[in-house]
C-alpha atoms as a PDB file:
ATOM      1  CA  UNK A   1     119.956 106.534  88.737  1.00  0.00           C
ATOM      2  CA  UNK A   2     117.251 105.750  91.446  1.00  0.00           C
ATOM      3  CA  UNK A   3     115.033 107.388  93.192  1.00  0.00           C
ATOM      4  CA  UNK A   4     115.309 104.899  96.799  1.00  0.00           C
ATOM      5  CA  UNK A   5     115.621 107.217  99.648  1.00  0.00           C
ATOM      6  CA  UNK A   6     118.239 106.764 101.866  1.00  0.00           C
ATOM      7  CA  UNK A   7     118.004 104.544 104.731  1.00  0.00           C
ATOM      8  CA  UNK A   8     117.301 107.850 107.376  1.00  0.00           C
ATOM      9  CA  UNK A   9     114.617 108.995 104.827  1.00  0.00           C
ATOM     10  CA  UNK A  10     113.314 105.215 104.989  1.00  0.00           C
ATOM     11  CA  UNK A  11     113.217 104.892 108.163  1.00  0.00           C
ATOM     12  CA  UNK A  12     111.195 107.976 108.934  1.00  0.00           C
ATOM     13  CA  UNK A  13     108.601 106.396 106.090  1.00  0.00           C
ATOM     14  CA  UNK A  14     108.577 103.483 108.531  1.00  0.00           C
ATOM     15  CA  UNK A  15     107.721 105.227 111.897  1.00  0.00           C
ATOM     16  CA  UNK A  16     105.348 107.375 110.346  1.00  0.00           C
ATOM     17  CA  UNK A  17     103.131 104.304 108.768  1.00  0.00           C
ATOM     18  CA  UNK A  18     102.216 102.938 112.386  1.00  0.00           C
ATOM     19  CA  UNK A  19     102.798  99.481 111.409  1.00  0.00           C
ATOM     20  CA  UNK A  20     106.071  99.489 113.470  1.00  0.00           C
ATOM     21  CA  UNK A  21     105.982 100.060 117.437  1.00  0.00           C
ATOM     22  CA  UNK A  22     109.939 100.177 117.708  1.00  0.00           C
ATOM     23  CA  UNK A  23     112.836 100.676 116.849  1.00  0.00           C
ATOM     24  CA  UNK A  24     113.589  97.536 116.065  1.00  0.00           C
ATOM     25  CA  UNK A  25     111.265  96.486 114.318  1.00  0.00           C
ATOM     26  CA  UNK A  26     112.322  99.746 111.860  1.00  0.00           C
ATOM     27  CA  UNK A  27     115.508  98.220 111.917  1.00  0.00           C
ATOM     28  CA  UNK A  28     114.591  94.531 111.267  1.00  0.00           C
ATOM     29  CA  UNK A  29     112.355  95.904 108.204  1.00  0.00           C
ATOM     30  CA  UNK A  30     115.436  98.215 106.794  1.00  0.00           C
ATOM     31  CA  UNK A  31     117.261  95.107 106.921  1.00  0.00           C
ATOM     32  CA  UNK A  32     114.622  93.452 104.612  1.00  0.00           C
ATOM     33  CA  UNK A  33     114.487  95.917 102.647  1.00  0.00           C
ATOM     34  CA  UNK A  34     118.397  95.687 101.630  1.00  0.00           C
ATOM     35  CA  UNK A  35     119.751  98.818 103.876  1.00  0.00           C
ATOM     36  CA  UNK A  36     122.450  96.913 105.198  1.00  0.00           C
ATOM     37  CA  UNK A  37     123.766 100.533 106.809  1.00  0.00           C
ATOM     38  CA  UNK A  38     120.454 100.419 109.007  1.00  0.00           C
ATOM     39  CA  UNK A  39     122.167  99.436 112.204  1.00  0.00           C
ATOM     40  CA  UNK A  40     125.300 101.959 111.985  1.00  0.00           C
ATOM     41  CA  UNK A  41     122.624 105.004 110.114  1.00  0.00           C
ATOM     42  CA  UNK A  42     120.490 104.542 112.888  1.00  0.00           C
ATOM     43  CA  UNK A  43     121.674 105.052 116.113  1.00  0.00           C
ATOM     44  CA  UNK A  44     121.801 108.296 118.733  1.00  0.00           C
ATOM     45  CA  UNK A  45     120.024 109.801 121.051  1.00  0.00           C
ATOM     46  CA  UNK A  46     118.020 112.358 119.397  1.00  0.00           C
ATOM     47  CA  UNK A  47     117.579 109.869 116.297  1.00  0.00           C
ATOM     48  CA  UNK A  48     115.724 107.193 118.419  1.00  0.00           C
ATOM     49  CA  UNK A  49     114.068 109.789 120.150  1.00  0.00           C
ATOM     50  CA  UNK A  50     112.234 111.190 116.867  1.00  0.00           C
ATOM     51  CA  UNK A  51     111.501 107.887 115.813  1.00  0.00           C
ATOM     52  CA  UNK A  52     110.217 106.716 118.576  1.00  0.00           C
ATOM     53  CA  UNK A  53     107.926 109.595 119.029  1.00  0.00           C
ATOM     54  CA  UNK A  54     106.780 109.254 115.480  1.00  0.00           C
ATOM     55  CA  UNK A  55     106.240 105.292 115.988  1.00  0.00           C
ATOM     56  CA  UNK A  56     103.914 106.509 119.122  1.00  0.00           C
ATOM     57  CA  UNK A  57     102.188 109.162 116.962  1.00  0.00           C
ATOM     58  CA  UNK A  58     101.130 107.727 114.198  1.00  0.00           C
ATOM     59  CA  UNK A  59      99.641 104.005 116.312  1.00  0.00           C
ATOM     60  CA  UNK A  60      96.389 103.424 115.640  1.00  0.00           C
ATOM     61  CA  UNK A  61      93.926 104.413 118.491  1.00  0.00           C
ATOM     62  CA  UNK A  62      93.193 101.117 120.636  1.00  0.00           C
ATOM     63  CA  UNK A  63      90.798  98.782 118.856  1.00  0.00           C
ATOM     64  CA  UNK A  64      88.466  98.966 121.371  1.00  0.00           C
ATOM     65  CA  UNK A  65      87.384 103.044 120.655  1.00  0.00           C
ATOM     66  CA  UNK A  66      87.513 102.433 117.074  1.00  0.00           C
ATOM     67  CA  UNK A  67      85.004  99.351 116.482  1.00  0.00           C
ATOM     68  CA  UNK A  68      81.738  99.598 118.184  1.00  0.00           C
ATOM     69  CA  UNK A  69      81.364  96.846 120.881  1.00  0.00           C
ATOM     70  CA  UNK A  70      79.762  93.964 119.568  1.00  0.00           C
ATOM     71  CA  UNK A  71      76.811  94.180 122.780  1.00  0.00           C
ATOM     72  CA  UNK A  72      75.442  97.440 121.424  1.00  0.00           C
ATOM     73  CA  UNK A  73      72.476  95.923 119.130  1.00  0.00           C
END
């Protein structure tokens, strides 16, 4: 018996990381990953929706706010 989550839970890990801006890039990782199911598990709607909110959530903030600007000495 395992413990690998299933390729919804995955893909939820994925979105919430913010190292993937889409959806397919989610997908195209699941795939890697060996969740051959990705494309047919996720698909919908409200599905996309959540990940794609999560994807947008959990970006960094824009490089510029977060390192101080190189003139400032």
């Amino acid at each position: 018996m395992t413990n690998r989550p299933t390729t919804l839970e995955r893909a939820f890990q994925l979105a919430r990381s913010g190292e993937y801006s889409n959806i397919s890039d989610i997908r195209r990782q699941l795939k890697t990953e060996g969740f051959s199911d990705a494309p047919s598990q996720i698909s919908g709607p409200s599905m996309l929706k959540q990940l794609r909110k999560l994807c947008e959530a959990a970006r960094p903030a824009d490089a510029e706010t977060v390192e101080p600007a190189l003139d400032a000495r």
